[in-house]
N, C-alpha and C. Protein backbone atom coordinates (compact mmCIF):
# COMPACT_ATOMS: atom_id res chain seq x y z
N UNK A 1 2.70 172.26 30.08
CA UNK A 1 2.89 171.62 28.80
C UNK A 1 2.16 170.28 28.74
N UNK A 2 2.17 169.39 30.01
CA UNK A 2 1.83 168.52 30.00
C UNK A 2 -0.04 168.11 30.22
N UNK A 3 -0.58 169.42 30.49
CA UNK A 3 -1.99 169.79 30.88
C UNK A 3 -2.32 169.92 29.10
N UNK A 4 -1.95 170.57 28.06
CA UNK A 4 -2.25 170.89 26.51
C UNK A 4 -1.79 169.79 25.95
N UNK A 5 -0.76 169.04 26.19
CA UNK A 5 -0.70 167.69 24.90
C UNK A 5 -2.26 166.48 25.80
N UNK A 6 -2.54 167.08 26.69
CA UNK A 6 -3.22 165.90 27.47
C UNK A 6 -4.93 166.55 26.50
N UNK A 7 -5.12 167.45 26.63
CA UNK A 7 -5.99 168.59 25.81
C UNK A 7 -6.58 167.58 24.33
N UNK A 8 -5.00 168.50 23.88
CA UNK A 8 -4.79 168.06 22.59
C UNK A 8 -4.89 166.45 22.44
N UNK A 9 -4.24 165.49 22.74
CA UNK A 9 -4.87 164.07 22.69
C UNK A 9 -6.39 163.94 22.93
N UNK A 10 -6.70 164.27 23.73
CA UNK A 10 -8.57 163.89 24.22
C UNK A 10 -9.21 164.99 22.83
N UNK A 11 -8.95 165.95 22.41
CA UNK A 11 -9.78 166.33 21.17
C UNK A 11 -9.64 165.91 19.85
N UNK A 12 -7.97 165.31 19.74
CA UNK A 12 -7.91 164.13 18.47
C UNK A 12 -8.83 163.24 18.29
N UNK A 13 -8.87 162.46 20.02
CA UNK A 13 -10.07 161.35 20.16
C UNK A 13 -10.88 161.60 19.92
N UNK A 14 -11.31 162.64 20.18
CA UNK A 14 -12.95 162.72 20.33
C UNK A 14 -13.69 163.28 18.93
N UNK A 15 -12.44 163.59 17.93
CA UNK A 15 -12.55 163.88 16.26
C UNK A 15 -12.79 162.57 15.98
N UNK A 16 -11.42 161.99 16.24
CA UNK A 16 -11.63 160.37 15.57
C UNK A 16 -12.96 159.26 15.94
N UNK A 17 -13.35 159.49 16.55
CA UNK A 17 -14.56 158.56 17.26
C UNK A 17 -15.97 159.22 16.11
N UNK A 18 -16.09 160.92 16.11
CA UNK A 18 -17.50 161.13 15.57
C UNK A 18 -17.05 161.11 14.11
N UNK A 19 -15.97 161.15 13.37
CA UNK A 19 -15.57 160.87 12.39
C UNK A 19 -15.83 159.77 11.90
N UNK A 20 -15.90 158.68 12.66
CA UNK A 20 -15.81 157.66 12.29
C UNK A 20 -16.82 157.04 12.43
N UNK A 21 -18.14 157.65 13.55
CA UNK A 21 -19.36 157.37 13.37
C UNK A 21 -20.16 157.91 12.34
N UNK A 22 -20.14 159.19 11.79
CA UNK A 22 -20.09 159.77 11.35
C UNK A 22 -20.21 159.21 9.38
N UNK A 23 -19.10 158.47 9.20
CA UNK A 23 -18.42 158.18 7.85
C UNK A 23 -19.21 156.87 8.02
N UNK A 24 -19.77 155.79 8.77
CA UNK A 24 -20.12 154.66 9.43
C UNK A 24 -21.94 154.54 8.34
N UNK A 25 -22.24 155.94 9.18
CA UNK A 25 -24.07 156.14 9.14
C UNK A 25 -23.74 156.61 7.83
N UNK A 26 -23.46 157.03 6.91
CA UNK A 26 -23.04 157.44 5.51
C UNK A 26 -22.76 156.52 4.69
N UNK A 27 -22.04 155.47 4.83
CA UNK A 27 -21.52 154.26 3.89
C UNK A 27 -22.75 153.77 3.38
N UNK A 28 -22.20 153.66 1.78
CA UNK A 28 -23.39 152.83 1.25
C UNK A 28 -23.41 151.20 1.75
N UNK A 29 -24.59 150.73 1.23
CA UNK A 29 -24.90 149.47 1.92
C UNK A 29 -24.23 148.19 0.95
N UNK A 30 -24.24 146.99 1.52
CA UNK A 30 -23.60 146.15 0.44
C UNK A 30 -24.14 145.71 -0.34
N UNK A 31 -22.77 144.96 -1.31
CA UNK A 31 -23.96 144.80 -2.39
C UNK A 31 -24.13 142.79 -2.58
N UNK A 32 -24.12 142.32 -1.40
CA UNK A 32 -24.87 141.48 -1.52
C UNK A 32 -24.12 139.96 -1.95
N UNK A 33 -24.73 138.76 -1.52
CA UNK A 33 -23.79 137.72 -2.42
C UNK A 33 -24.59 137.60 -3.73
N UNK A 34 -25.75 138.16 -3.76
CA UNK A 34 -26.14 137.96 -5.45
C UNK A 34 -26.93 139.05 -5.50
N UNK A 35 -27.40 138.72 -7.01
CA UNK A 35 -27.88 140.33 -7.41
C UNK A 35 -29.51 139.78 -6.79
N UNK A 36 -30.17 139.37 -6.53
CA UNK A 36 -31.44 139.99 -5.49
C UNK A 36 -31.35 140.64 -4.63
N UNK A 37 -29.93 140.07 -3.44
CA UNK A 37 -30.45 140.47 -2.04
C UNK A 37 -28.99 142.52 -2.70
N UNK A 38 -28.78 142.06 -3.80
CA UNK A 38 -28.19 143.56 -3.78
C UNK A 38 -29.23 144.95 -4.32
N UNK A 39 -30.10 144.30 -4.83
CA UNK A 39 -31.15 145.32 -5.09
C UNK A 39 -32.24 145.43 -3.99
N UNK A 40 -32.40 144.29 -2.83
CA UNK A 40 -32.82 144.39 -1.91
C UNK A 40 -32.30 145.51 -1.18
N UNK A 41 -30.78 145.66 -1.10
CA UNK A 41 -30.37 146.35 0.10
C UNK A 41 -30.32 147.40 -0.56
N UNK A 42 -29.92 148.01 -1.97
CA UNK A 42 -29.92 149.62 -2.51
C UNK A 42 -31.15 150.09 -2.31
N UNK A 43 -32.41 149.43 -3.03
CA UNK A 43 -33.60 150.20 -3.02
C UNK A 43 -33.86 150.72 -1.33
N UNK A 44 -33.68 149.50 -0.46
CA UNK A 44 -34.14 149.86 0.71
C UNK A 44 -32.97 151.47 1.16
N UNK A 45 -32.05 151.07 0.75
CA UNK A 45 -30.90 152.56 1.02
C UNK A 45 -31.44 154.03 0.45
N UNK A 46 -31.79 153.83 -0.59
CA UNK A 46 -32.30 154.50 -1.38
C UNK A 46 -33.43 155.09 -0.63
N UNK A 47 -34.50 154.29 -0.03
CA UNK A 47 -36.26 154.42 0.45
C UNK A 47 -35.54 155.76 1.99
N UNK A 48 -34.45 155.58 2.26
CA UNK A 48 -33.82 155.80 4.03
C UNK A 48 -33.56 157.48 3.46
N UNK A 49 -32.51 157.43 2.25
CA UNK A 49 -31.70 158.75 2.36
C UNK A 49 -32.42 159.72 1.09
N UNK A 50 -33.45 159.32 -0.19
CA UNK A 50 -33.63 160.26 -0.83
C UNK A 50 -35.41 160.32 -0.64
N UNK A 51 -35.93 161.74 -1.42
CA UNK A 51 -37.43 161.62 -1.23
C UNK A 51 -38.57 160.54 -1.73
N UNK A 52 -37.62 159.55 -2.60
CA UNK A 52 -38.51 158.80 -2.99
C UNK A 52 -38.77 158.79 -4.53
N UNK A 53 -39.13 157.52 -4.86
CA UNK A 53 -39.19 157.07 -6.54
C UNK A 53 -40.14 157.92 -7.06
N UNK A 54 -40.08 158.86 -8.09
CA UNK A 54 -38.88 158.16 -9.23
C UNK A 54 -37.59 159.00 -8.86
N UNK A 55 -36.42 158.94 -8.61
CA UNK A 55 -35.06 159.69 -9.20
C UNK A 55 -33.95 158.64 -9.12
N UNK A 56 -33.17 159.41 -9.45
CA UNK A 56 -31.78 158.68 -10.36
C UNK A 56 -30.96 157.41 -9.43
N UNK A 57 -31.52 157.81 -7.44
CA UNK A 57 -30.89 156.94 -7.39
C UNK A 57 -31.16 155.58 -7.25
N UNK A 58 -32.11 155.41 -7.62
CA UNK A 58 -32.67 153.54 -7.64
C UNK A 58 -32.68 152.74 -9.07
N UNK A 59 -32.40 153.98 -10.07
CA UNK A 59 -31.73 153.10 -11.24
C UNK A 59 -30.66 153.35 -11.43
N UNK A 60 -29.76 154.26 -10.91
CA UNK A 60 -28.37 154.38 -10.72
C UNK A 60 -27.46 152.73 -9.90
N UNK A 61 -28.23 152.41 -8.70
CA UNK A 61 -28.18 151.67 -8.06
C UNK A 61 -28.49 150.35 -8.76
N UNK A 62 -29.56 150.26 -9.53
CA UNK A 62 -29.75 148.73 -9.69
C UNK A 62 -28.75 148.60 -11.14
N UNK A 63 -28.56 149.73 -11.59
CA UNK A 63 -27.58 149.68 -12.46
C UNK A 63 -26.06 148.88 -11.86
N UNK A 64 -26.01 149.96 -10.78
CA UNK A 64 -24.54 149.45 -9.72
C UNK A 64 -24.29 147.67 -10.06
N UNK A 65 -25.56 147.03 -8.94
CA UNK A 65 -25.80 145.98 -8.93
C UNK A 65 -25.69 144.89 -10.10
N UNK A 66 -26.10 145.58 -10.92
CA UNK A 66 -25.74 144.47 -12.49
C UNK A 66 -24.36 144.50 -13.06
N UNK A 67 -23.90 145.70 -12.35
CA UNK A 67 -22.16 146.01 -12.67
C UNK A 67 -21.26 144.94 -12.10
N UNK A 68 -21.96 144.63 -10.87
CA UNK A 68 -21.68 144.23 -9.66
C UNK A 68 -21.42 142.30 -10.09
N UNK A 69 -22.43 142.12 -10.27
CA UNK A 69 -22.48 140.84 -10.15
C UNK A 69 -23.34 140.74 -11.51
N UNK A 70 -22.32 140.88 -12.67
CA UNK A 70 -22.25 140.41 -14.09
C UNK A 70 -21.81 139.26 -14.70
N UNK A 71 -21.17 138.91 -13.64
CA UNK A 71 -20.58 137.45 -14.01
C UNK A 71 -21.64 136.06 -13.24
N UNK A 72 -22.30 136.43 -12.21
CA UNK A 72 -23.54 135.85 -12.27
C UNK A 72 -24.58 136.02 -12.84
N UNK A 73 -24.96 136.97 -13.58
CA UNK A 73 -26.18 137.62 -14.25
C UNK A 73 -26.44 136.64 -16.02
N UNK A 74 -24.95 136.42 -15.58
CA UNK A 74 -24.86 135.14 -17.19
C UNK A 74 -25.76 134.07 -16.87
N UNK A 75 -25.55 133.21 -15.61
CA UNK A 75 -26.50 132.06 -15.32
C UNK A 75 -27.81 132.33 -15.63
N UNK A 76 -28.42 133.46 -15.37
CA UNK A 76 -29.73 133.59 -15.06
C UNK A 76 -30.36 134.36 -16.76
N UNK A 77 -31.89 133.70 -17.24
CA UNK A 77 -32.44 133.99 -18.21
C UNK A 77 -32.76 135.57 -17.88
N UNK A 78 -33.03 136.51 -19.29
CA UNK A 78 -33.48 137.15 -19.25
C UNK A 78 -34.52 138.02 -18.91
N UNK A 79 -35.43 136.80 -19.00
CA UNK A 79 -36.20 137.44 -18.44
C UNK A 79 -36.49 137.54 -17.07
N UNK A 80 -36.01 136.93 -16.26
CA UNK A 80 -35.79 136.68 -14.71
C UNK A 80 -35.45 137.50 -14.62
N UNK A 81 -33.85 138.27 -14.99
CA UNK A 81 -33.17 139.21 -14.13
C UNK A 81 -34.08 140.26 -14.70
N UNK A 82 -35.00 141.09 -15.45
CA UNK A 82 -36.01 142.18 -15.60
C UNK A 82 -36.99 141.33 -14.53
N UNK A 83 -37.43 140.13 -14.13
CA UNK A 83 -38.40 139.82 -13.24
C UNK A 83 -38.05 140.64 -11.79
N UNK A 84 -37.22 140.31 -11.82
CA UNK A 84 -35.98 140.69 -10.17
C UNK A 84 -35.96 141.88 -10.30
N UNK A 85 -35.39 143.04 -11.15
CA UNK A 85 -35.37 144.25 -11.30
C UNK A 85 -36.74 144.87 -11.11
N UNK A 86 -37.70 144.62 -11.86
CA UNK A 86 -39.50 144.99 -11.54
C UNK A 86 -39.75 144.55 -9.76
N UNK A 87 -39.38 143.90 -9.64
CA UNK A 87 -40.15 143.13 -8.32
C UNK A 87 -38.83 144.65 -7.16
N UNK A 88 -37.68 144.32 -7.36
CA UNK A 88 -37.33 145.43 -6.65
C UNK A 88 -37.39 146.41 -6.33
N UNK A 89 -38.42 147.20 -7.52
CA UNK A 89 -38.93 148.82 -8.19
C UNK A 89 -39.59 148.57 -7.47
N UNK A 90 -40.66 147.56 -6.90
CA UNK A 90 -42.60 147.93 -6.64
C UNK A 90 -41.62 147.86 -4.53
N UNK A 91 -40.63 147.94 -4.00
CA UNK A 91 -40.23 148.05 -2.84
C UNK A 91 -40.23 149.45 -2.37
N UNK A 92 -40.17 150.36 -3.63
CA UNK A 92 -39.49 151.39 -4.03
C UNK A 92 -40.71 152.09 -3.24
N UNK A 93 -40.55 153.70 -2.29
CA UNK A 93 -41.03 154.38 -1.19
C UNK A 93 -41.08 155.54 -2.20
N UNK A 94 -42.81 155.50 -2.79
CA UNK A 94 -43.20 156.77 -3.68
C UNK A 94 -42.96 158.07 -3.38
N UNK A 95 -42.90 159.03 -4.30
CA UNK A 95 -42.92 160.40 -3.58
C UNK A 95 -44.23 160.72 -3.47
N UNK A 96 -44.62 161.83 -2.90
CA UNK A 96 -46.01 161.93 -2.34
C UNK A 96 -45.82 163.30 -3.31
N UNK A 97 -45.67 163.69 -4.22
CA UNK A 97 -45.84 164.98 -5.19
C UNK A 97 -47.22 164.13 -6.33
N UNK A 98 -47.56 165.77 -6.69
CA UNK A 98 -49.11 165.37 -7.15
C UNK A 98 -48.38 166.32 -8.25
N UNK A 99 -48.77 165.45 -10.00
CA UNK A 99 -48.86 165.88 -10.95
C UNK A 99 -49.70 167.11 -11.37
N UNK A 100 -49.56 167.86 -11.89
CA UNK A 100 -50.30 169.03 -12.03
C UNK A 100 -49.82 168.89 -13.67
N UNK A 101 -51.11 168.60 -14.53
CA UNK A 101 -51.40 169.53 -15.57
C UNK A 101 -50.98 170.81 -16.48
N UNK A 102 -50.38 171.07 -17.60
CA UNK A 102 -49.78 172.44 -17.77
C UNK A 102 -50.68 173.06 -18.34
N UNK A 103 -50.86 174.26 -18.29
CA UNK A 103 -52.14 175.31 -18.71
C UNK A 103 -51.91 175.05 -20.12
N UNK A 104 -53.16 174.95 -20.93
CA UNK A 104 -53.18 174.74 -22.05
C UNK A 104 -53.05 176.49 -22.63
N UNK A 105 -52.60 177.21 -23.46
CA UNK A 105 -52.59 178.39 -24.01
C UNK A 105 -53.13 178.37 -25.43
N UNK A 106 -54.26 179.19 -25.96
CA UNK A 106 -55.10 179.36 -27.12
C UNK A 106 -53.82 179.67 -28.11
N UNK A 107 -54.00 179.22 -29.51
CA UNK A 107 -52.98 179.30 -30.29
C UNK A 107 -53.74 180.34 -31.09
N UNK A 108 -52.28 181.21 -31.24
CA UNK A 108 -53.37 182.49 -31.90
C UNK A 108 -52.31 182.39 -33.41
N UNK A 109 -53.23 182.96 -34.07
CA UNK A 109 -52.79 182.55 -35.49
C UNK A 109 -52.89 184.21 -36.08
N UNK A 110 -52.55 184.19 -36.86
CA UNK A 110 -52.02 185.58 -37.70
C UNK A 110 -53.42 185.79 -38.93
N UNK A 111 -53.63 187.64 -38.82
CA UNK A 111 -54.75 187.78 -39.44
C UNK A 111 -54.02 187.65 -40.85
C-alpha cells in the first residue's frame, strides 16, 4: 500500500511541475508600465508564437494595450500615441507569402 501512495505522490509531482512549466511558456507577456514598452512586449509575443504580420494578433494586441493603459493615453497627444502604434507595426516579423494576382476571366456578353 505504502509502495502505490509513494507511486501515486511522485506522478502528482511530476504532473504538477510540467503543468506548470508548461502554462509558464504559454502566458501572455506583460503589459508593461506604459503603453510603449506594452506594445513593445505584444508585438515581440506576437513575432515568437504566430506566422507573422499581417493577422489579427498584433492589432488585437495593440488594441489590448490601449484598453490597458487608457487612463494614461489621456496625457499623451494624438498624434503621438498613432506615432507609437506605427513605430510598433514596422517591429512587426513579415510573413514571407507572395501575393499572387487573380486570373483575369474574358467577360462574355450575350448575342
Amino acid at each position: 500500500m505504502k509502495l502505490n501512495n509513494t507511486y501515486a505522490i511522485a506522478l502528482l509531482v511530476s504532473g504538477g511541475i510540467l503543468l506548470a512549466t508548461t502554462i509558464s511558456s504559454q502566458a501572455a507577456p506583460s503589459d508593461g508600465s506604459n503603453l510603449g514598452e506594452c506594445y513593445n512586449n505584444w508585438i515581440s509575443w506576437c513575432n515568437e508564437k504566430t506566422s507573422g504580420y499581417p493577422n489579427s494578433c498584433y492589432g488585437e494586441s495593440l488594441d489590448h494595450c490601449d484598453g490597458v493603459h487608457k487612463a494614461g493615453m489621456t496625457q499623451i497627444p494624438g498624434y503621438k500615441a498613432k506615432s507609437m502604434r506605427a513605430n510598433a507595426l514596422r517591429k512587426a516579423k513579415r510573413t514571407n507569402t507572395r501575393l499572387v494576382a487573380p486570373v483575369v476571366q474574358p467577360v462574355r456578353t450575350s448575342n
